[in-house]
C-alpha atoms as a PDB file:
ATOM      1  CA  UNK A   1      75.941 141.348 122.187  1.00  0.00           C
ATOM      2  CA  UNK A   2      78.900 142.090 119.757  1.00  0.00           C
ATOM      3  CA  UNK A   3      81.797 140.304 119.356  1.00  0.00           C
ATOM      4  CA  UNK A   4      85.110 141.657 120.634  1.00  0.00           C
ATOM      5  CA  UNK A   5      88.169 141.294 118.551  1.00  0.00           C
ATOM      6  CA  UNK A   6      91.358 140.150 120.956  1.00  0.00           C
ATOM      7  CA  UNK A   7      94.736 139.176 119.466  1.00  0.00           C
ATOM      8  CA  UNK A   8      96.229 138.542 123.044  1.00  0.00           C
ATOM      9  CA  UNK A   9      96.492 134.739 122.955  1.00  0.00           C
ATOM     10  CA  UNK A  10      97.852 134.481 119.342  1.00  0.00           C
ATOM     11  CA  UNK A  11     100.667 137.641 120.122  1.00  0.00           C
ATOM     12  CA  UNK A  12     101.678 135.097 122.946  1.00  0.00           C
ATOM     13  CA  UNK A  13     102.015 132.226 121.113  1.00  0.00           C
ATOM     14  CA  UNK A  14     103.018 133.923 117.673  1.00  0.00           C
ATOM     15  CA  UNK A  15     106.808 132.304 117.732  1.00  0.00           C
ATOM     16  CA  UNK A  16     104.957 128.776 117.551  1.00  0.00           C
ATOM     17  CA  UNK A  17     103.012 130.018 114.372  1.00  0.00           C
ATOM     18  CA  UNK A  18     106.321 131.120 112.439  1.00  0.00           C
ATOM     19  CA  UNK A  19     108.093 128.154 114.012  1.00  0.00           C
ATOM     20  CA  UNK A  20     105.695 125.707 112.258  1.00  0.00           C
ATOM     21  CA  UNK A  21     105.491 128.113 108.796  1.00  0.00           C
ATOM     22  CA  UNK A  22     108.824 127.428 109.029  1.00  0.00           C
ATOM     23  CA  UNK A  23     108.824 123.942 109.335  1.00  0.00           C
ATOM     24  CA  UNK A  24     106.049 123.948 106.279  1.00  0.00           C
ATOM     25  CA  UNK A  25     108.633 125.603 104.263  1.00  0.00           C
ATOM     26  CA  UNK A  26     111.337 122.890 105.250  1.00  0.00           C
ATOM     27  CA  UNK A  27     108.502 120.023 104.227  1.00  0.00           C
ATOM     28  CA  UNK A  28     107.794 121.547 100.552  1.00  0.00           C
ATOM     29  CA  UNK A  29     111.274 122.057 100.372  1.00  0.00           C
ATOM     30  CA  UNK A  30     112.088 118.559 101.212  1.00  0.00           C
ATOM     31  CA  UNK A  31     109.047 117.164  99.354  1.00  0.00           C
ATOM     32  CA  UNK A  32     109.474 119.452  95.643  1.00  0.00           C
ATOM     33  CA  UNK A  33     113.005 117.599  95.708  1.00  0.00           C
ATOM     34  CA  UNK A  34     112.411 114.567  96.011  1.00  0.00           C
ATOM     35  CA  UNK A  35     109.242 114.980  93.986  1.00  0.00           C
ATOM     36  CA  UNK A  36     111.341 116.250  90.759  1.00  0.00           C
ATOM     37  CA  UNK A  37     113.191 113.183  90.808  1.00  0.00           C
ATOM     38  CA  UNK A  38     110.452 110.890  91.075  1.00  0.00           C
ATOM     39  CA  UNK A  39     108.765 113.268  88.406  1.00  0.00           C
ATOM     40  CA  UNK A  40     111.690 113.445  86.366  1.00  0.00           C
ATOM     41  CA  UNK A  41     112.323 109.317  86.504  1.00  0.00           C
ATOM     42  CA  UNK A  42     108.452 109.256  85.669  1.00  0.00           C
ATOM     43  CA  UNK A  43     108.047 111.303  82.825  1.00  0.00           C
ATOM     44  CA  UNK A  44     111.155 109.106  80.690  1.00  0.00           C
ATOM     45  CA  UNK A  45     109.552 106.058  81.828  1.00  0.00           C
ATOM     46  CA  UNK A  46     106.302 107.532  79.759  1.00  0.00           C
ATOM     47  CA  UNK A  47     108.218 108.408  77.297  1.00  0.00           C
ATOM     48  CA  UNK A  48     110.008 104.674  76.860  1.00  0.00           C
ATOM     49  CA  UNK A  49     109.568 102.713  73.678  1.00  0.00           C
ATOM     50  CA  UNK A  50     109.174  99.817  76.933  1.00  0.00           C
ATOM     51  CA  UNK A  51     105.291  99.096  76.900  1.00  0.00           C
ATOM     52  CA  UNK A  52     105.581  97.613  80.326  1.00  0.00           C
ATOM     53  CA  UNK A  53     107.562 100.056  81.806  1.00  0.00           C
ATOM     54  CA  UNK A  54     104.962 103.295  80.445  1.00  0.00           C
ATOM     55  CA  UNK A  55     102.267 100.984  81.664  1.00  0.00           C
ATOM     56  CA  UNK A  56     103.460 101.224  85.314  1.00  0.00           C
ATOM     57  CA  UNK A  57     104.695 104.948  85.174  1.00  0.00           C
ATOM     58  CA  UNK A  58     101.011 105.498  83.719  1.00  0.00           C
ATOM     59  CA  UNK A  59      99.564 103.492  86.852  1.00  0.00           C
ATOM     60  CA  UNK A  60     101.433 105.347  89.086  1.00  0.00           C
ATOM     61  CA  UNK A  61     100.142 108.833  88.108  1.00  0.00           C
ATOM     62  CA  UNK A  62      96.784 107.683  87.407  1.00  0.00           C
ATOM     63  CA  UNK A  63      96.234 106.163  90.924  1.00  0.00           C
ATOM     64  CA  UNK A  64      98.058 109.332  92.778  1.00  0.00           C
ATOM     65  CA  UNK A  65      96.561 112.013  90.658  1.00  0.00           C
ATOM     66  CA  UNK A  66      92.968 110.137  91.462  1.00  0.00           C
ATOM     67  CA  UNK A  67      93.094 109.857  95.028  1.00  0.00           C
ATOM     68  CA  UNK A  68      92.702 112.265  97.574  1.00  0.00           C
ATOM     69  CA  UNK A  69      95.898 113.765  99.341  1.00  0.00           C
ATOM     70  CA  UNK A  70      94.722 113.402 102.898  1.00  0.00           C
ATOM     71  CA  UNK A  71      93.738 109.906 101.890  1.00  0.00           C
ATOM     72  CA  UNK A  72      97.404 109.354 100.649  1.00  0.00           C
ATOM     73  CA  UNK A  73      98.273 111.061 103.879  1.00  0.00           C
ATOM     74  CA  UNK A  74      96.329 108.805 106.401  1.00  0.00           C
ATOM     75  CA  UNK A  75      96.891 105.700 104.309  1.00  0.00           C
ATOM     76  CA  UNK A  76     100.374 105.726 104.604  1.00  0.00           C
ATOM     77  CA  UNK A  77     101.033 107.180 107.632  1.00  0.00           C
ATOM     78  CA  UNK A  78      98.633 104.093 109.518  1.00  0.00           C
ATOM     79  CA  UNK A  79      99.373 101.194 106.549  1.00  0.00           C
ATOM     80  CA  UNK A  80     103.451 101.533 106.530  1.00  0.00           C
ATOM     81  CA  UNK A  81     103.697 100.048 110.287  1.00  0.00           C
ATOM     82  CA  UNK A  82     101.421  97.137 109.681  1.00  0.00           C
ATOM     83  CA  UNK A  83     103.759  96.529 106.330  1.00  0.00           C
ATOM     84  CA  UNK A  84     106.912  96.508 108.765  1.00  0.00           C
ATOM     85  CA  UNK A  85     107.807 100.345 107.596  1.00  0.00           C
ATOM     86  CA  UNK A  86     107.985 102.542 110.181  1.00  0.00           C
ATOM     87  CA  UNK A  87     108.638 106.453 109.858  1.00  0.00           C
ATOM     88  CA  UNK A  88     108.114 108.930 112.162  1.00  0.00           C
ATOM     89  CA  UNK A  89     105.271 111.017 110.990  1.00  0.00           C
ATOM     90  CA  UNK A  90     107.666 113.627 109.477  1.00  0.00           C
ATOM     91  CA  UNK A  91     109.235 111.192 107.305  1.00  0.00           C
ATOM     92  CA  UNK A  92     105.782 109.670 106.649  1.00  0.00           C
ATOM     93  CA  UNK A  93     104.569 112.918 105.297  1.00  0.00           C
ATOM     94  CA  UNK A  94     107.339 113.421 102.857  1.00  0.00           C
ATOM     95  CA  UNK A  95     107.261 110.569 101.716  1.00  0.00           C
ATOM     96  CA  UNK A  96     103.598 110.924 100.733  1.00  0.00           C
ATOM     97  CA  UNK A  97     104.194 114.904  99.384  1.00  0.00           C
ATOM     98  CA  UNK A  98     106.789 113.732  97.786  1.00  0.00           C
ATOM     99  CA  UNK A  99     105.021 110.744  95.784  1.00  0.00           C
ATOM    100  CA  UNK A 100     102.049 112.775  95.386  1.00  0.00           C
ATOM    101  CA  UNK A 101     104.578 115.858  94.020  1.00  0.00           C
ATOM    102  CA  UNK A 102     105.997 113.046  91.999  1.00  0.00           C
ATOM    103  CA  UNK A 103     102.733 112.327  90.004  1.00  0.00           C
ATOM    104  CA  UNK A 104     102.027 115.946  89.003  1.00  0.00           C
ATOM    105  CA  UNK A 105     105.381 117.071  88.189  1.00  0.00           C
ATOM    106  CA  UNK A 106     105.745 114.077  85.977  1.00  0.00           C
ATOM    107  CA  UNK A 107     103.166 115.306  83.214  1.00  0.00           C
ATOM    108  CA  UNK A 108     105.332 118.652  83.602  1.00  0.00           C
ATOM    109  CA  UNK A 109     108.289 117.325  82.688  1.00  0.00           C
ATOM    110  CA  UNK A 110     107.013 114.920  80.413  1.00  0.00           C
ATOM    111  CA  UNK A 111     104.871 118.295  78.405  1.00  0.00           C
ATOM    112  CA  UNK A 112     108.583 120.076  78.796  1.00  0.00           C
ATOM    113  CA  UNK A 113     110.712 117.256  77.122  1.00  0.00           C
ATOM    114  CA  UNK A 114     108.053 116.677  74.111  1.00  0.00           C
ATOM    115  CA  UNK A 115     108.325 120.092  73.698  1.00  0.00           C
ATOM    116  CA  UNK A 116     112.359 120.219  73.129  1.00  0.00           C
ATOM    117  CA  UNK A 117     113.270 120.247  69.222  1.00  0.00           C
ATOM    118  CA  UNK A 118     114.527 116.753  68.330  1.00  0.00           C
ATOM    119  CA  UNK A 119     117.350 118.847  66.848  1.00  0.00           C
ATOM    120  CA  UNK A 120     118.975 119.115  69.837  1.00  0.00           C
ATOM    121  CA  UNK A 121     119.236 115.392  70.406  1.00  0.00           C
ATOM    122  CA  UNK A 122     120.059 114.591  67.080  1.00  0.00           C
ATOM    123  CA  UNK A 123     123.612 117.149  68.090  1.00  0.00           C
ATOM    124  CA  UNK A 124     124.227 115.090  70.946  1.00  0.00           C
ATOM    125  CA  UNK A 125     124.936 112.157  69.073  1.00  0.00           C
ATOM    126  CA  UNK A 126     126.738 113.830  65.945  1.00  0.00           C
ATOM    127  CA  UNK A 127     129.260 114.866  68.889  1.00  0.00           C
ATOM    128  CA  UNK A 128     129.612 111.501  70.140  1.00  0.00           C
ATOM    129  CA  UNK A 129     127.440 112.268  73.560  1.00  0.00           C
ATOM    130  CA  UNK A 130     125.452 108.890  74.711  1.00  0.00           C
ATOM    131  CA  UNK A 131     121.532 108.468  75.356  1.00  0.00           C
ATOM    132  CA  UNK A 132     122.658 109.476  79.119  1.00  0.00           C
ATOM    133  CA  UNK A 133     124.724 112.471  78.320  1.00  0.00           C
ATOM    134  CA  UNK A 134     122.152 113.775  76.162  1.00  0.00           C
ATOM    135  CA  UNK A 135     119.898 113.398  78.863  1.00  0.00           C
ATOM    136  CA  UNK A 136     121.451 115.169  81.714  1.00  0.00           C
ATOM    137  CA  UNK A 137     123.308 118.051  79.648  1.00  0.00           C
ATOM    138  CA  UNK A 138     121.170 118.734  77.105  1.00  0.00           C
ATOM    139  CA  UNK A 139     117.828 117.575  77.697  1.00  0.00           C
ATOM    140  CA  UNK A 140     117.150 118.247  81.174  1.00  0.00           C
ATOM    141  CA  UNK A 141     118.686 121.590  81.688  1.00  0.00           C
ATOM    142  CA  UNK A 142     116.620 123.225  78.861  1.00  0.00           C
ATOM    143  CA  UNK A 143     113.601 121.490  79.822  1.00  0.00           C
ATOM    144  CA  UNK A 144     113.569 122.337  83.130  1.00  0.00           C
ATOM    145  CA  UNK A 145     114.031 126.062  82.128  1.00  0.00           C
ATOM    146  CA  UNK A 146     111.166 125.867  80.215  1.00  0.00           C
ATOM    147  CA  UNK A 147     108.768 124.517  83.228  1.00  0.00           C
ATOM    148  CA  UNK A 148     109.887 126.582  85.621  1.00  0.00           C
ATOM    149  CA  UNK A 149     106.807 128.505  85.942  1.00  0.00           C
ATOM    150  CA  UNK A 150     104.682 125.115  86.205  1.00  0.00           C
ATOM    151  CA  UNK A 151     107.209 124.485  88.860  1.00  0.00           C
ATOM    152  CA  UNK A 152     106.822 127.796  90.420  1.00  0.00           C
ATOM    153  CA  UNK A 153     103.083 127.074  90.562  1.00  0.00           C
ATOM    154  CA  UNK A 154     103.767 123.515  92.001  1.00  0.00           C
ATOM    155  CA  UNK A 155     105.402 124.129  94.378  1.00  0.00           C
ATOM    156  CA  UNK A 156     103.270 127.013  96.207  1.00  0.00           C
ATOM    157  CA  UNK A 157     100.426 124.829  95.570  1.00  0.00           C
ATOM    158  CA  UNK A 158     102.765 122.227  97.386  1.00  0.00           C
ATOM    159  CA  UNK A 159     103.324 124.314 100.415  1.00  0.00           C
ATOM    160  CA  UNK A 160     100.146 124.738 101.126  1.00  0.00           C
ATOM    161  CA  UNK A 161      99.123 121.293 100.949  1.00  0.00           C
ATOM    162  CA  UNK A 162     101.367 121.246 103.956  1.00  0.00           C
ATOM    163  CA  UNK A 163      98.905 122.251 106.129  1.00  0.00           C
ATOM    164  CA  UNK A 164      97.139 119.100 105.717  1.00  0.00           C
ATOM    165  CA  UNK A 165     100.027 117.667 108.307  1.00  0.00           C
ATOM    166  CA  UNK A 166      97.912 118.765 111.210  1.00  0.00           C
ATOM    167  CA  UNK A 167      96.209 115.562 110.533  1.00  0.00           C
ATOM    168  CA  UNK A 168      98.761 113.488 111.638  1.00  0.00           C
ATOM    169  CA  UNK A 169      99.898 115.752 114.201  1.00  0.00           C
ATOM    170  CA  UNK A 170     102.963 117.340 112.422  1.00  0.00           C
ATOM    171  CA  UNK A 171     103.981 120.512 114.754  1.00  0.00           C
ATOM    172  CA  UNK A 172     103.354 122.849 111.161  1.00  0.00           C
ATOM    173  CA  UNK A 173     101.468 126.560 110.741  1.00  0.00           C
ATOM    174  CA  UNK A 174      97.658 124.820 111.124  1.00  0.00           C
ATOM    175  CA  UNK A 175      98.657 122.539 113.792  1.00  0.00           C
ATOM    176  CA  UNK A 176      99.566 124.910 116.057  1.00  0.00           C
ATOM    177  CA  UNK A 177      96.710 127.213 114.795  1.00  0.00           C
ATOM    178  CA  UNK A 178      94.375 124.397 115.817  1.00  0.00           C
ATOM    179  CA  UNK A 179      96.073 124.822 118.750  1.00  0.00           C
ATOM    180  CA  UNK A 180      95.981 127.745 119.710  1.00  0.00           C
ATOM    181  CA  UNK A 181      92.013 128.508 119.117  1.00  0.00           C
ATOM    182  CA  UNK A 182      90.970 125.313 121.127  1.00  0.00           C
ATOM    183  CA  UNK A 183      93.112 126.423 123.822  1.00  0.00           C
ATOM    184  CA  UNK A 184      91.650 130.056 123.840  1.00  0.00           C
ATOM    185  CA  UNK A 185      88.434 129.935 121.859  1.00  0.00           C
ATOM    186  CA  UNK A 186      89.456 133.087 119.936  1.00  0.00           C
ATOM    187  CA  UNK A 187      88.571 131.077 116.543  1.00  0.00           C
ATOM    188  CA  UNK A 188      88.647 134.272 114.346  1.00  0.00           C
ATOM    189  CA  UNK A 189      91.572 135.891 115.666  1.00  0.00           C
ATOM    190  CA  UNK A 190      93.449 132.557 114.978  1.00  0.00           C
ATOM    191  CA  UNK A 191      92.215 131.796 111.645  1.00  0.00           C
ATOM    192  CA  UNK A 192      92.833 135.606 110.347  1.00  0.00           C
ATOM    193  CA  UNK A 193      96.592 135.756 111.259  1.00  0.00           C
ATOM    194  CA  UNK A 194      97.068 132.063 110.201  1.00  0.00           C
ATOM    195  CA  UNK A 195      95.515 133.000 106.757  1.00  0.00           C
ATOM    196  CA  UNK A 196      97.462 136.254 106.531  1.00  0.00           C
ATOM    197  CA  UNK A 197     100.753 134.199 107.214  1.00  0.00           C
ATOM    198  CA  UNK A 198     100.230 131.962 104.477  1.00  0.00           C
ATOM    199  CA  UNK A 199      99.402 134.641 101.967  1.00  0.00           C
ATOM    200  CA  UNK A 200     102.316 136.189 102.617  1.00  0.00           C
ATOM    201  CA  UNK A 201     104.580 133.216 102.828  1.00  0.00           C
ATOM    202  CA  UNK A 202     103.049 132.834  99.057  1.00  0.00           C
ATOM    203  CA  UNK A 203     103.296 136.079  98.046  1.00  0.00           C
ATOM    204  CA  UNK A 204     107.030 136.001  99.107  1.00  0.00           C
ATOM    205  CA  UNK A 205     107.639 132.735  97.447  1.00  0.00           C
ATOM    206  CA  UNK A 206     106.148 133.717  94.400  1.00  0.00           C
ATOM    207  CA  UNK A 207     107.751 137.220  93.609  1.00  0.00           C
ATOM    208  CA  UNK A 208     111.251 135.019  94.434  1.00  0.00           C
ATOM    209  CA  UNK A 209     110.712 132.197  92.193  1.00  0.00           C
ATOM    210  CA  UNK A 210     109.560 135.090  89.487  1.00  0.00           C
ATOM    211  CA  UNK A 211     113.240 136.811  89.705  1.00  0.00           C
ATOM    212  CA  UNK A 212     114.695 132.904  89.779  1.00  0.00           C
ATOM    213  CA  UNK A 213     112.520 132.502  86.324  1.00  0.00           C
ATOM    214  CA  UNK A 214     113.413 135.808  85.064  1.00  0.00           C
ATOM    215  CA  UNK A 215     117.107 134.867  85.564  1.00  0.00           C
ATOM    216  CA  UNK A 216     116.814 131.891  84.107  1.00  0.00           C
ATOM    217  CA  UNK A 217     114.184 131.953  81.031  1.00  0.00           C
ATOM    218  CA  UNK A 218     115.384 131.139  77.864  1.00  0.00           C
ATOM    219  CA  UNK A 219     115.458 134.369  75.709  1.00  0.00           C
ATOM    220  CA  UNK A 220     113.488 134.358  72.325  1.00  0.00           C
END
């Protein structure tokens, strides 16, 4: 007996599958900002001549980068409320995307301002420019053109990672794909247009954040 191919029950409920791509988009959004500032904060605190203060930066990425997202996801999501925090479970999961962001973008932006020519610094001060100046008009800007397509890569990588908010019941692209194939049973038909959304949602991303880093790049 062969299996039948029918589409009908995801066509019906298609609007709920771009409404939570959507809201995916909106989370990695949310979570790559915040994420670059942690990140960014990170990576000068492992670059500090403060022992104590690289030790804890260090500690930081070291425990993130070791432990499991979902684990991240689940831990803080049920640990917060018993602490006295509570967030919805939106909030919850940006929170975690964005600490978990945090810890990889750090070691990007760390690799991007090690890479800048001391030079540059060193003309900051002859102009009279303090640490903080130097920081945020010199330093920053060029490094971050020079990551951008670590950044790029993050943050795809980040949006799908989204998709692990099903777990907690966030209304996102695999939520409502879960949704929709216990509901109707049509378990390939689901998965195949889920899938084919979030390769083109990448796709998309990708070619736009390749015209942003075209625009931007530093020409040699």
């Amino acid at each position: 007996m062969s299996y039948q191919l029918n589409f009908s029950a995801v066509w019906r409920d298609f609007p709920s599958l771009l409404a939570g791509l959507g809201l995916g988009l909106e989370l990695a959004l949310a979570s790559i900002a915040i994420g670059c500032v942690i990140g960014l904060a990170t990576a000068f605190a492992l670059l500090s001549r403060r022992r104590a203060l690289r030790s804890l930066a260090s500690l930081y990425v070291t425990v993130i980068r070791n432990t499991p997202i979902l684990v991240l996801i689940l831990g803080i999501y049920f640990a917060l409320p018993s602490a006295g925090i509570r967030l919805d479970k939106l909030s919850s999961f940006v929170v975690t995307l964005s600490l978990y962001a945090g810890a990889y973008l750090s070691e990007v932006f760390r690799s991007g301002l090690v890479g800048i020519p001391k030079g540059l610094r060193e003309a900051g001060l002859a102009i009279g420019l303090t640490e903080g100046q130097i920081r945020t008009s010199i330093l920053v800007p060029v490094m971050l053109r020079n990551v951008l397509p670590a950044l790029s890569n993050n943050f795809i990588s980040l949006f799908k990672d989204t998709s692990l908010a099903a777990a907690i019941a966030v209304p996102e692209l695999t939520y409502y794909a879960r949704k929709i194939n216990v509901e109707s049973y049509r378990v390939i038909e689901t998965w195949l247009v889920t899938t084919a959304l979030y390769v083109a949602a990448c796709y998309l991303i990708a070619l736009l954040l390749r015209v942003v880093e075209q625009r931007l790049a530093i020409r040699r």
